[in-house]
Protein backbone atom coordinates (compact mmCIF):
# COMPACT_ATOMS: atom_id res chain seq x y z
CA UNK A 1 22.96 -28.18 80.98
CA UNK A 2 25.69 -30.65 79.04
CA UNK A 3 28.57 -28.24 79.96
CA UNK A 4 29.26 -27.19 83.60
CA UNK A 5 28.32 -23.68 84.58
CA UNK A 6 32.24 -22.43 85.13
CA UNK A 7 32.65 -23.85 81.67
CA UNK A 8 29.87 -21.75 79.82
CA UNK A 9 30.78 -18.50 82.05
CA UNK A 10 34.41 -19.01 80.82
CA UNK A 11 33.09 -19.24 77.13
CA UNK A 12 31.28 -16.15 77.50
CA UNK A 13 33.52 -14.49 79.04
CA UNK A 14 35.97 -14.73 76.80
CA UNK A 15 33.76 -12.87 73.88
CA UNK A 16 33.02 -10.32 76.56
CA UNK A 17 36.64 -9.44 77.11
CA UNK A 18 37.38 -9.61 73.98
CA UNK A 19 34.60 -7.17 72.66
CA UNK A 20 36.39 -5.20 75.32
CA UNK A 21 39.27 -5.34 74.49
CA UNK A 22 38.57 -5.08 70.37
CA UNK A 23 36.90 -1.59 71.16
CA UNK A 24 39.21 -0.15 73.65
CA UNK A 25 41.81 -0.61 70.72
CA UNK A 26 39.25 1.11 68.20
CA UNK A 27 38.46 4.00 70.65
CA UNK A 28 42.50 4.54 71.35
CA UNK A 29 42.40 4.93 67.44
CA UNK A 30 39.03 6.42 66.38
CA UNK A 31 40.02 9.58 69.50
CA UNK A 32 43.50 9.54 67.87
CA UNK A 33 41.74 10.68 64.58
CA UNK A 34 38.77 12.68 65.23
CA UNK A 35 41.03 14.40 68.25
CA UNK A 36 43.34 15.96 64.99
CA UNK A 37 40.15 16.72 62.94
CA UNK A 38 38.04 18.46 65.95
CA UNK A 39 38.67 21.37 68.26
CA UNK A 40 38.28 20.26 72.05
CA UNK A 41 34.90 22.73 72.65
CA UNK A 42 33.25 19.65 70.29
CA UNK A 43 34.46 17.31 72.55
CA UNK A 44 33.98 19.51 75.39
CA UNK A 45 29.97 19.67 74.81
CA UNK A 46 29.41 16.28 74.10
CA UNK A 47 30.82 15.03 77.56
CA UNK A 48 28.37 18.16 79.28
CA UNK A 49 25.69 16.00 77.32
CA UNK A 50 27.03 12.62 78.39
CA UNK A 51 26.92 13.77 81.91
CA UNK A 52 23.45 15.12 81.85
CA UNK A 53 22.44 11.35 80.21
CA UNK A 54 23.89 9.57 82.70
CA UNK A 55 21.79 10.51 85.31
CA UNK A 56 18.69 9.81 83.27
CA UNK A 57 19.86 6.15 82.56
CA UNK A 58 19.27 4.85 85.42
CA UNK A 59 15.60 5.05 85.24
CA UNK A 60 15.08 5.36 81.87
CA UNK A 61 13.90 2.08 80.94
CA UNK A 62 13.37 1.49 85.01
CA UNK A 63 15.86 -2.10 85.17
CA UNK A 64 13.09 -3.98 82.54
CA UNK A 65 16.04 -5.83 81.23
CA UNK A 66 17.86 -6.98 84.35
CA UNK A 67 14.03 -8.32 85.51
CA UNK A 68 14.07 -10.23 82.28
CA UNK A 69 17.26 -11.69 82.83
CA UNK A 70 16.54 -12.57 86.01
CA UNK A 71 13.11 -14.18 86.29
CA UNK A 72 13.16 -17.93 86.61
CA UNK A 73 10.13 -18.42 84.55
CA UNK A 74 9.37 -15.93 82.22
CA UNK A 75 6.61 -15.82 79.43
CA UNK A 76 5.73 -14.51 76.74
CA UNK A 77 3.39 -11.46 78.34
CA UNK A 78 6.83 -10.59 80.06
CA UNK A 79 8.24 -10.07 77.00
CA UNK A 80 5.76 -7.81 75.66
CA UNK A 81 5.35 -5.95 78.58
CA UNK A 82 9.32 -5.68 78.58
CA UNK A 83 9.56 -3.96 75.62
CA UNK A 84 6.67 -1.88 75.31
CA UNK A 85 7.42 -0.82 78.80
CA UNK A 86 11.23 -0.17 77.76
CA UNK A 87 10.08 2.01 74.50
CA UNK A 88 8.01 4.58 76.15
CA UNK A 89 9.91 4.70 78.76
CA UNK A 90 12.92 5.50 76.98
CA UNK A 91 10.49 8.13 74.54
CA UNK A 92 8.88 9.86 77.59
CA UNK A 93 12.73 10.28 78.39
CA UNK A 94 13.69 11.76 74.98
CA UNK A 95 10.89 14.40 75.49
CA UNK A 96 12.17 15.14 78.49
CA UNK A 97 15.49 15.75 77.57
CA UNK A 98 14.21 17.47 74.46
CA UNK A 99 12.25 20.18 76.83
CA UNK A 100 14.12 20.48 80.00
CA UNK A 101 17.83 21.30 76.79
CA UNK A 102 17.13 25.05 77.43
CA UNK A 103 16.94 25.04 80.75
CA UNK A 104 20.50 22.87 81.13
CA UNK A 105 22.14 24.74 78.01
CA UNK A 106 21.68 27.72 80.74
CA UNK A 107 22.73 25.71 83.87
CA UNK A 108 25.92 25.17 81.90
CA UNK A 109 26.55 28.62 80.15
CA UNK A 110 26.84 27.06 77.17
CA UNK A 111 23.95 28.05 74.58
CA UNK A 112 25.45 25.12 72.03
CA UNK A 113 24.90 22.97 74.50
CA UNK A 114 20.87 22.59 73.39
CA UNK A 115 20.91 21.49 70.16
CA UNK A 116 23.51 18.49 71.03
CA UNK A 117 21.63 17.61 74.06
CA UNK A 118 18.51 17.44 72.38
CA UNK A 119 20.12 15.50 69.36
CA UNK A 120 21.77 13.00 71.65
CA UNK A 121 18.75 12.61 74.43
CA UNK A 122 17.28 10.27 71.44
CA UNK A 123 19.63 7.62 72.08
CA UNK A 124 17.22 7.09 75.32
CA UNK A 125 14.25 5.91 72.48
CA UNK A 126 17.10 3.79 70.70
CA UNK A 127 18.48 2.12 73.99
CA UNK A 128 14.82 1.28 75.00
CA UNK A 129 14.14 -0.37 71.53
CA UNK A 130 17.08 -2.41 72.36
CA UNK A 131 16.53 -3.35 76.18
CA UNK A 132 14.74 -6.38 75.76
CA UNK A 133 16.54 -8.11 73.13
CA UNK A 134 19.48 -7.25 74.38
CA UNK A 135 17.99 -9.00 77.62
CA UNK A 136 17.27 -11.80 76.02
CA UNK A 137 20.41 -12.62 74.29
CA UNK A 138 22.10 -12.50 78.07
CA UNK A 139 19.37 -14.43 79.36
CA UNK A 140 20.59 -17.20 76.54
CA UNK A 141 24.21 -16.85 77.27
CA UNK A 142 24.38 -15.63 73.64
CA UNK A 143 27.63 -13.57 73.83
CA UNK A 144 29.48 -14.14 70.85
CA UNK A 145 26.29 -12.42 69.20
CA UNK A 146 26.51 -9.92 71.67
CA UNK A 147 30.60 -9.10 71.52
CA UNK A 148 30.34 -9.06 67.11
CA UNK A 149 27.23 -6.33 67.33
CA UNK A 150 29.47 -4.35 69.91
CA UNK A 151 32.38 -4.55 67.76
CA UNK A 152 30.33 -3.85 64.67
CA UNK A 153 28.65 -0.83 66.31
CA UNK A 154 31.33 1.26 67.48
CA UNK A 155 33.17 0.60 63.85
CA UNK A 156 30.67 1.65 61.83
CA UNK A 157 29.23 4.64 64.11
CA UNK A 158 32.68 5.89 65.26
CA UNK A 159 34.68 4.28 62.72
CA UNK A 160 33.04 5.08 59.79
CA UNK A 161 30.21 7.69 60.44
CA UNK A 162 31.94 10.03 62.94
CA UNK A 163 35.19 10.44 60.74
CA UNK A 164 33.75 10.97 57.69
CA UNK A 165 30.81 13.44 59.09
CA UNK A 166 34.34 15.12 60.91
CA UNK A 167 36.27 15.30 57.26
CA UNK A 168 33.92 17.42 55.75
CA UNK A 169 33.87 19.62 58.74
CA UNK A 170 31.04 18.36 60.88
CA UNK A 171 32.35 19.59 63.67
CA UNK A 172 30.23 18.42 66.97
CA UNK A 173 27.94 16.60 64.85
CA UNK A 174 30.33 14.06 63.69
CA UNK A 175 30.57 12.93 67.45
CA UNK A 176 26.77 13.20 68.26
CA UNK A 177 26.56 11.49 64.70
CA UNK A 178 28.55 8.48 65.36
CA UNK A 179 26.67 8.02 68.97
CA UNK A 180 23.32 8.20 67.36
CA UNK A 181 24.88 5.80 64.53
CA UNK A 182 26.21 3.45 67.43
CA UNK A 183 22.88 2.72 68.94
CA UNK A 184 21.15 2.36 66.42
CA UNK A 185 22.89 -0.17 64.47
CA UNK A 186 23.08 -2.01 68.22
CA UNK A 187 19.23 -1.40 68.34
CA UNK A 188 19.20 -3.30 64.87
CA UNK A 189 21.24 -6.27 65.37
CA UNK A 190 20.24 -7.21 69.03
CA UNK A 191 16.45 -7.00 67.63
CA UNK A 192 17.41 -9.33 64.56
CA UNK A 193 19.57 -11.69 66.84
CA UNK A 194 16.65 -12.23 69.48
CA UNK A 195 13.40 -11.57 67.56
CA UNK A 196 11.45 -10.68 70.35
CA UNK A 197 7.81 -10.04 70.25
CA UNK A 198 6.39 -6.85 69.38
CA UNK A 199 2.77 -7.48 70.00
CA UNK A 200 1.06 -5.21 72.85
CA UNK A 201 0.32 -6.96 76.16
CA UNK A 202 -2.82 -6.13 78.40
CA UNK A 203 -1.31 -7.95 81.60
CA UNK A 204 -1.25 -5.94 84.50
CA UNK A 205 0.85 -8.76 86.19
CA UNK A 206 3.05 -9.20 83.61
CA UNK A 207 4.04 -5.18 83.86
CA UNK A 208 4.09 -5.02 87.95
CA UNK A 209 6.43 -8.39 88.11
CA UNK A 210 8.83 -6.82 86.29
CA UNK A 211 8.59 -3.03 87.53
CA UNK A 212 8.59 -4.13 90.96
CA UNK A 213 11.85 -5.64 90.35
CA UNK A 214 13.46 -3.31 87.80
CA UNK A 215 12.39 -0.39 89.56
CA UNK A 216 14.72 -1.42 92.52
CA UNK A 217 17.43 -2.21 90.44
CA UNK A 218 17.35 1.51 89.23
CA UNK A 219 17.38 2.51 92.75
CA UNK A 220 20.38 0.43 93.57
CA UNK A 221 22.10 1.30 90.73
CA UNK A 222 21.48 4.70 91.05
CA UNK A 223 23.05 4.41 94.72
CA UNK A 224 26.13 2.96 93.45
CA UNK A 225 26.64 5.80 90.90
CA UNK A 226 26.40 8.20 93.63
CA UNK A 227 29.12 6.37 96.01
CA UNK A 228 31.22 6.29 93.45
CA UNK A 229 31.63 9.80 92.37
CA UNK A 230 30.55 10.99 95.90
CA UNK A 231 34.25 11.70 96.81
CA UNK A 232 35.27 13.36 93.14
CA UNK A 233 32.29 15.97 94.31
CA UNK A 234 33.93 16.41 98.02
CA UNK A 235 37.36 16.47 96.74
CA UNK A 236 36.23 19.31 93.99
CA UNK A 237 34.44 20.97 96.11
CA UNK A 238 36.73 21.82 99.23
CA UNK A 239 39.91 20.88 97.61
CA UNK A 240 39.86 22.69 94.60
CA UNK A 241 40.63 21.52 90.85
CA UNK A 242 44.24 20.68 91.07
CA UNK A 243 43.83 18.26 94.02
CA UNK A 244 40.91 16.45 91.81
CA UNK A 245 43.16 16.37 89.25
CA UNK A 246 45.65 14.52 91.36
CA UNK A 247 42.71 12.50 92.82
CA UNK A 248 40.85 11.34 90.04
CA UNK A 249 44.19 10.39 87.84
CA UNK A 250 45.03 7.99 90.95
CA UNK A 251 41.60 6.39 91.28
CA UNK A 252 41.17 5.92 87.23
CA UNK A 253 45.12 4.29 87.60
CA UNK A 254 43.65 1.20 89.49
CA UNK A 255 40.37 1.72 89.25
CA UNK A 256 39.71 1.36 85.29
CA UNK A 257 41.49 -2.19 84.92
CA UNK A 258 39.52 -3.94 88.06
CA UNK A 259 36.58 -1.78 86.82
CA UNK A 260 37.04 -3.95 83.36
CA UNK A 261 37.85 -7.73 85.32
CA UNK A 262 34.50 -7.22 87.34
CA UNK A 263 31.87 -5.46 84.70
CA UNK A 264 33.12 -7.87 81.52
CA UNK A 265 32.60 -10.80 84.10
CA UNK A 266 29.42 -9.05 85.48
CA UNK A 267 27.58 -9.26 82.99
CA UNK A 268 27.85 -13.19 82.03
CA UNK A 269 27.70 -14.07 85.78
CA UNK A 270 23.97 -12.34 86.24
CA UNK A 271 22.40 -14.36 84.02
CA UNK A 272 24.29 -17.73 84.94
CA UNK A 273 23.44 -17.32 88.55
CA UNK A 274 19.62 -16.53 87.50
CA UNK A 275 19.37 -19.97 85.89
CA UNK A 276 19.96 -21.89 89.03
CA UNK A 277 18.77 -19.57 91.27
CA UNK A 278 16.54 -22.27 92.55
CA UNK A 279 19.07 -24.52 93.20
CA UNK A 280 20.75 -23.43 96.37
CA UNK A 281 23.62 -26.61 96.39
CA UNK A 282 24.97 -25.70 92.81
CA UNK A 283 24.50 -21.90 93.54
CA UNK A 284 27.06 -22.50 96.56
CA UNK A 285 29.33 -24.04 94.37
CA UNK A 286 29.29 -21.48 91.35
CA UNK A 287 29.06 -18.60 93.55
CA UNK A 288 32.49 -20.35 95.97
CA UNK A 289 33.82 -20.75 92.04
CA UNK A 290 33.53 -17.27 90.88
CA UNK A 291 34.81 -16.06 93.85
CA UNK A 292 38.11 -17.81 93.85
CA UNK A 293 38.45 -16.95 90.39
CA UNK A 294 38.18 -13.25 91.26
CA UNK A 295 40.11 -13.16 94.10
CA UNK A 296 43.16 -15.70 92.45
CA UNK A 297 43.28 -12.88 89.67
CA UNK A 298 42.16 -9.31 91.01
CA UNK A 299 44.21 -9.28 94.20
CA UNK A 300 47.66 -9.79 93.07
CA UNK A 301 46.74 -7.23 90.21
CA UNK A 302 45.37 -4.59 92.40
CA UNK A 303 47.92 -5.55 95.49
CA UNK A 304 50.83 -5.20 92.89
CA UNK A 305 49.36 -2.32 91.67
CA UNK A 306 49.66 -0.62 95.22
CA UNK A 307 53.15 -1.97 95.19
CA UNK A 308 54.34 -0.67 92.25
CA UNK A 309 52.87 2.65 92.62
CA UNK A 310 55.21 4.92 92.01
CA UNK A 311 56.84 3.42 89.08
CA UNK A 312 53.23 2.98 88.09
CA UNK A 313 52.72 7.08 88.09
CA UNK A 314 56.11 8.21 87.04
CA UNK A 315 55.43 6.16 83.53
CA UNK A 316 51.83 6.31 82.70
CA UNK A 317 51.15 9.74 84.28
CA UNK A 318 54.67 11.65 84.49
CA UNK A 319 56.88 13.17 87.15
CA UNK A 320 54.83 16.05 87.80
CA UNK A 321 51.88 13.35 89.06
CA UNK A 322 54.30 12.30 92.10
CA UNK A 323 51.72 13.37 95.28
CA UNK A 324 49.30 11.27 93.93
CA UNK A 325 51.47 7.92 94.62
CA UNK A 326 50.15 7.61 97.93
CA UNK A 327 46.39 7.93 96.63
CA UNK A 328 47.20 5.36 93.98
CA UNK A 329 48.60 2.89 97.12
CA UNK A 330 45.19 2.81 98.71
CA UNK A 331 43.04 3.28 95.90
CA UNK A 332 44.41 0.20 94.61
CA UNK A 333 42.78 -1.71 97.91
CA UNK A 334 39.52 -0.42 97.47
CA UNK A 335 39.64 -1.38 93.87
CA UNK A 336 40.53 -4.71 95.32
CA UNK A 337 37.22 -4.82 97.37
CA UNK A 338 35.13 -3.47 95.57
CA UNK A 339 35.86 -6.21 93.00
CA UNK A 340 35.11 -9.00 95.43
CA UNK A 341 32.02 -6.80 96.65
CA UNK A 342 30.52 -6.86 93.11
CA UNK A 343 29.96 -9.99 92.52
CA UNK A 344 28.14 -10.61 96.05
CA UNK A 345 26.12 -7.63 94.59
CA UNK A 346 25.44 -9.69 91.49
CA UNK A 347 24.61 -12.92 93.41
CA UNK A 348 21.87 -11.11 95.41
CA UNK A 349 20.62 -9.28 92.63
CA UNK A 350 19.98 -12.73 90.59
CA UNK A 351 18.05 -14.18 93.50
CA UNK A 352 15.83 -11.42 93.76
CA UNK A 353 17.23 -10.23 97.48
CA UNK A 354 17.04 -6.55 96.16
CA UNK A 355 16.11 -5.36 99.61
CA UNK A 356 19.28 -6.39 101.21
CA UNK A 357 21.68 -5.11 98.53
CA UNK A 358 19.31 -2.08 98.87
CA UNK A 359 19.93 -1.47 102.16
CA UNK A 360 23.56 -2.20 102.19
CA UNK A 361 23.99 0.44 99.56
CA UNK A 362 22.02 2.98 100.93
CA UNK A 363 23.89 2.55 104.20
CA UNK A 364 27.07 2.98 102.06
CA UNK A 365 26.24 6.02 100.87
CA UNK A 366 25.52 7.71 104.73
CA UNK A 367 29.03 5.97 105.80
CA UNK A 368 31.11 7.04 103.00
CA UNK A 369 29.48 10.84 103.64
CA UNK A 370 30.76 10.56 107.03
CA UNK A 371 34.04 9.17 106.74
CA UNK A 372 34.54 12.06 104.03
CA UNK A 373 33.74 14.64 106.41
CA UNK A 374 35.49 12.83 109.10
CA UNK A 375 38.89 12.05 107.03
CA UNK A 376 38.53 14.92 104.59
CA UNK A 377 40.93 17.17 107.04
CA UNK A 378 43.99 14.90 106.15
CA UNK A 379 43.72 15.61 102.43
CA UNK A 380 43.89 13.63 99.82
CA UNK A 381 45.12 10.66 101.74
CA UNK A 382 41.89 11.37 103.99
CA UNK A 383 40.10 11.39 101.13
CA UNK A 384 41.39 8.08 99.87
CA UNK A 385 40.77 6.20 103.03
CA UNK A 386 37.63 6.96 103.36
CA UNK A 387 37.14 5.30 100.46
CA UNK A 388 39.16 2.47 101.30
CA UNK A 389 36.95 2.08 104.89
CA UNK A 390 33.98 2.49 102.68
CA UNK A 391 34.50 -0.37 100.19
CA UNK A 392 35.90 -2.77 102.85
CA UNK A 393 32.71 -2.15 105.42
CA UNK A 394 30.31 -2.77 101.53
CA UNK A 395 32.64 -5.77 101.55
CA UNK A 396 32.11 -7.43 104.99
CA UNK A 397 28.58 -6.75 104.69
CA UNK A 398 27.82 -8.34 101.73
CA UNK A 399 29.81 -11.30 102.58
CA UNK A 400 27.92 -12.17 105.80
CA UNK A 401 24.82 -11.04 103.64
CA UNK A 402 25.89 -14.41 101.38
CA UNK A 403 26.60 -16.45 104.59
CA UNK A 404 23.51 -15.88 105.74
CA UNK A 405 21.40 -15.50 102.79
CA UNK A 406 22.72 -19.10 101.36
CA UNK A 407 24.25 -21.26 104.27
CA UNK A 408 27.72 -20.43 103.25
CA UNK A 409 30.80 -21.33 106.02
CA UNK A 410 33.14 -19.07 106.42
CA UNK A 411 35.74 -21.31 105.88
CA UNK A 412 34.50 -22.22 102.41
CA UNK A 413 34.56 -18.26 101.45
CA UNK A 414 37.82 -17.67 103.17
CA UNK A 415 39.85 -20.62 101.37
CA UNK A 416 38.26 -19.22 98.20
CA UNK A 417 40.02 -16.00 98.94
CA UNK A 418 43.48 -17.81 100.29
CA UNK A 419 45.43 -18.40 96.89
CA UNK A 420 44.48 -14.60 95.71
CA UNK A 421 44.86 -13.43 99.06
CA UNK A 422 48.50 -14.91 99.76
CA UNK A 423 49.30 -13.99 95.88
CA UNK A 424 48.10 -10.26 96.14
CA UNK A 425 50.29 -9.91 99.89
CA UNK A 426 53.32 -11.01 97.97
CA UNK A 427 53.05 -9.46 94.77
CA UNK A 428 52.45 -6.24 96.95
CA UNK A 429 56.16 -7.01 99.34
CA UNK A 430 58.02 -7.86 96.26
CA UNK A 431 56.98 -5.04 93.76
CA UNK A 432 57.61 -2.54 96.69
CA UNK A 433 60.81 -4.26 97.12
CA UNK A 434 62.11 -3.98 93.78
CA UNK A 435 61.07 -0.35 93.97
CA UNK A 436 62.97 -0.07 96.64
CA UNK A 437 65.58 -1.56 95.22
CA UNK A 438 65.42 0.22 92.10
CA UNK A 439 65.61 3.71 93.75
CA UNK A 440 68.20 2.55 95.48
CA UNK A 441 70.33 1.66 92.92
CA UNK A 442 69.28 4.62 90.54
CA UNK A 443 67.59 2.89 88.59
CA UNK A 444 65.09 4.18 85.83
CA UNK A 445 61.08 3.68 86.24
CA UNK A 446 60.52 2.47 83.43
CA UNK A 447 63.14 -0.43 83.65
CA UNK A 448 61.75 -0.98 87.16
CA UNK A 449 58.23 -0.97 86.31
CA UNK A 450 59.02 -4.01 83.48
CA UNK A 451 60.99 -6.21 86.33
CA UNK A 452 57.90 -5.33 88.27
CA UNK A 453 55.12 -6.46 85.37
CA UNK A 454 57.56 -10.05 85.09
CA UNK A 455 57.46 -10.50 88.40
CA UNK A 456 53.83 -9.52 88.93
CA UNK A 457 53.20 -11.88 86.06
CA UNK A 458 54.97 -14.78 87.89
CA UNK A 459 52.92 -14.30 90.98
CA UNK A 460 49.65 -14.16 89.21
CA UNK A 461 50.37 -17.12 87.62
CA UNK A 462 50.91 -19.24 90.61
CA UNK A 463 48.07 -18.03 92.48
CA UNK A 464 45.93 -19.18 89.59
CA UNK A 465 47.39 -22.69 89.90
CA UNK A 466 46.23 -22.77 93.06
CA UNK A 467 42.70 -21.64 92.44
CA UNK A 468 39.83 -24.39 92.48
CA UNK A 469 43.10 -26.74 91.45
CA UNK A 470 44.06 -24.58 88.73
CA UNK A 471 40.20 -24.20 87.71
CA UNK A 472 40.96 -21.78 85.05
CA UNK A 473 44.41 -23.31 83.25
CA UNK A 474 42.15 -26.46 82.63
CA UNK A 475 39.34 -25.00 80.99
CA UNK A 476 42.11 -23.40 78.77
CA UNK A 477 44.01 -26.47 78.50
CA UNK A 478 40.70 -28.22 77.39
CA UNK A 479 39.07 -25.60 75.46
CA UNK A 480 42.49 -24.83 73.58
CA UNK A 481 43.37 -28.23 73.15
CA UNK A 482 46.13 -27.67 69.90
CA UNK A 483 46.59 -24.38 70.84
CA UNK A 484 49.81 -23.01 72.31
CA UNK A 485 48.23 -21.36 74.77
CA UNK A 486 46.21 -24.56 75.68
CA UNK A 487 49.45 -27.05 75.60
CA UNK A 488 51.31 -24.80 78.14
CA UNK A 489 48.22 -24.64 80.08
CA UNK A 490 48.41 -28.46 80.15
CA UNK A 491 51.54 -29.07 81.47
CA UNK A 492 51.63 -26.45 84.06
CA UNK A 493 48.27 -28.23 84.78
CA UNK A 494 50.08 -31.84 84.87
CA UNK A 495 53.08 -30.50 86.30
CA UNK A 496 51.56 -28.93 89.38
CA UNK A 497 48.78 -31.74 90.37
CA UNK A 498 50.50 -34.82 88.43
CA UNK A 499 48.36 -34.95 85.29
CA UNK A 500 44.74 -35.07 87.21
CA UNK A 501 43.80 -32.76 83.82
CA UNK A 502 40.20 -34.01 83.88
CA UNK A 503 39.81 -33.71 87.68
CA UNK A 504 37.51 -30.83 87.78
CA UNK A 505 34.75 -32.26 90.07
CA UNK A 506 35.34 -29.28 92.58
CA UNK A 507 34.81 -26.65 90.30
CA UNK A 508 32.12 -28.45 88.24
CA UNK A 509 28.92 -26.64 89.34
């Protein structure tokens, strides 16, 4: 490839967080509206729906895309296979969902609950149209084609379908309207974009090579899911709603924002590390790359996160959220871990080792059960660290899992953690400082928490100099050449290494 690998992932990256970013700000608004133009029981039965749909995506099109993404060589027959495979799979899902509607309509009370399920449970038929191209276009690196249909999507089935179906009094059917509207038109653009092949394939190989892997990814994935909501069950369970309440808000504080850093990033780093999966040297390199980049950025934001806690609650949640400060402390270091632990997951999963990220998972889920029994007599804050021990065990694991897996030193992985590391510690001291300080003084939370965000800002911004020799300021100083953004990026570039702008051999895998 012409451009180095950090270069491209930064590239795509940046139309992934952006997509991000463009419909988070369309959500915020499109809720704002159809929240004045519905009653919450519409809103309410939808998310019943959502919930029962969730646990059918994860083997609804049985990880066919991720194989496709991932296979070194991959032919034609794959394709086919791919998306005939991912069709039926995702019809024979539809019917089920269509049948089985009574039967969860009276699991949940809630006789209007049929009609919407069986409505939405066709998004599974939609979603499997879409699998392969949608593979395919990651497989490429084609992002920017992936971020516009996003964009485009959620505008026209939110933005346009849902609030007009909700004007003239649609009720629940503008929102199962607009989700219906969503995937389709994402069905229709990813198909147009990649063109695959829609003629019928006879291969038995070509089906079992990629159901052998996809089938494991499910697995996995499904694993995952149930670690992470394994504690919101506990906690609602023996703690009762109010403590949940406390407990979720506190996990979704500094859980949502790493959640975005690592999934965004996830999902151009899978297929980069596919394509030179075969190529152990420059896999080292990428894989040392990425994680500096991570752990420059995600630990002094989830570190200062824990240190600004309490202004942190007392702003975005309100006064009467105060007992979950605590929660919010060490939720903020398992976010922290689990950040660093995804992309080892990612790494693993592009090389094919399924089995080990299987079995690390799996012997997740039977820790984090015990630590939740174990801790779960302290309370929330039991509760919490569980999850913190949880994340941090998933974390050494899969690190010696890479040492051992790719002849990685420990030194090399450690110094890639040292500038994010040394960032997060003191962004952590000096925002619980200025809280401190602030409370001390009488000062106001939400003056506190802005001193806090400017100093946060100028710690961040020194532990990315120091990453990779300021790895990511000069791929903005030489991608935004012109720019304002790139010309600042330059001289905090030439003032902290003496102009060596186009040294970049360390981080050019």
């Amino acid at each position: 490839m012409a451009q180095s690998l950090t270069t491209q992932i930064i590239s795509a990256t940046k139309w992934t967080y952006l997509a991000t970013f463009v419909n988070v700000v369309l959500q915020v608004a499109v809720t704002a509206i159809l929240a004045r133009l519905l009653v919450p029981g519409a809103f309410g039965l939808v998310a019943m729906a959502t919930l029962v749909l969730r646990f059918g995506q994860y083997f609804a099109q049985m990880g066919v895309g991720q194989a496709i993404v991932q296979r070194r060589d991959l032919s034609t027959a794959h394709v086919r296979a791919g998306m005939w495979t991912s069709v039926v799979l995702g019809a024979a899902f539809s019917a089920v969902v269509w049948a089985a509607a009574p039967l969860i309509a009276e699991l949940f009370r809630s006789s209007q609950l049929q009609p919407v399920l069986r409505m939405m449970g066709l998004s599974f038929t939609l979603t499997g149209a879409s699998a392969v191209a949608f593979a395919l276009l990651r497989r490429d690196m084609r992002f920017k084609g992936i971020a516009l249909a996003d964009i485009a999507a959620y505008a026209i089935g939110y933005g346009l379908v849902g609030v007009s179906v909700a004007l003239t009094g649609g009720g629940v059917w503008s929102l199962v309207a607009a989700s219906l509207t969503q995937a389709a038109t994402v069905c229709i653009i990813y198909n147009a974009l990649a063109r695959p092949s829609l003629t019928p394939v006879m291969s038995r190989r070509a089906y079992h090579e990629l159901l052998g892997f996809g089938s494991t990814v499910s697995v996995i994935s499904f694993l995952e899911f149930m670690s992470t909501n394994l504690d919101t069950m506990v906690v609602g369970r023996f703690a009762g709603s109010a403590s949940l309440g406390l407990y979720s808000r506190a996990l979704s504080l500094t859980g949502v924002p790493m959640e975005y850093l690592s999934t965004s990033l996830s999902k151009v780093l899978f297929p980069s590390f596919s394509r030179i999966q075969g190529d152990q040297d420059r896999f080292r390199k990428a894989y040392i790359a990425t994680l500096a980049v991570a752990a420059g950025v995600g630990l002094p934001v989830s570190l200062g996160m824990s240190g600004a806690a309490r202004e942190l609650v007392a702003v975005l949640l309100g006064p009467q959220w105060g007992a979950s400060v605590s929660v919010v402390r060490l939720a903020a270091l398992a976010s922290a871990a689990a950040v660093l632990s995804h992309f080892a997951g990612v790494a693993l999963e592009a090389t094919g080792r399924l089995r080990e990220k299987l079995a690390v998972r799996g012997a997740q889920l039977g820790l984090f059960a015990g630590l939740l029994l174990l801790l779960g007599r302290f309370g929330l804050l039991g509760y919490a660290l569980a999850f913190v021990l949880s994340e941090i065990a998933v974390h050494i694991a899969l690190s010696w899992r890479m040492t051992k897996d790719f002849c990685m030193g420990r030194s090399a992985i450690i110094s890639a953690y040292r500038p994010g590391l040394v960032g997060g510690v003191c962004a952590c001291a000096a925002l619980w400082g200025e809280s401190w300080a602030g409370r001390w003084l009488g000062l106001g939370s939400g003056l506190v928490l802005v001193v806090q965000a400017a100093t946060g800002a100028a710690v961040l911004l020194v532990a990315v100099l120091c990453v990779a020799r300021g790895l990511v300021l000069r791929e903005v100083a030489s991608r935004g050449a012109g720019t304002v953004p790139g010309r600042v990026a330059a001289r905090l570039v030439s003032w902290r290494y003496h102009g060596a702008l186009g040294d970049t051999a360390e981080a050019d895998v």
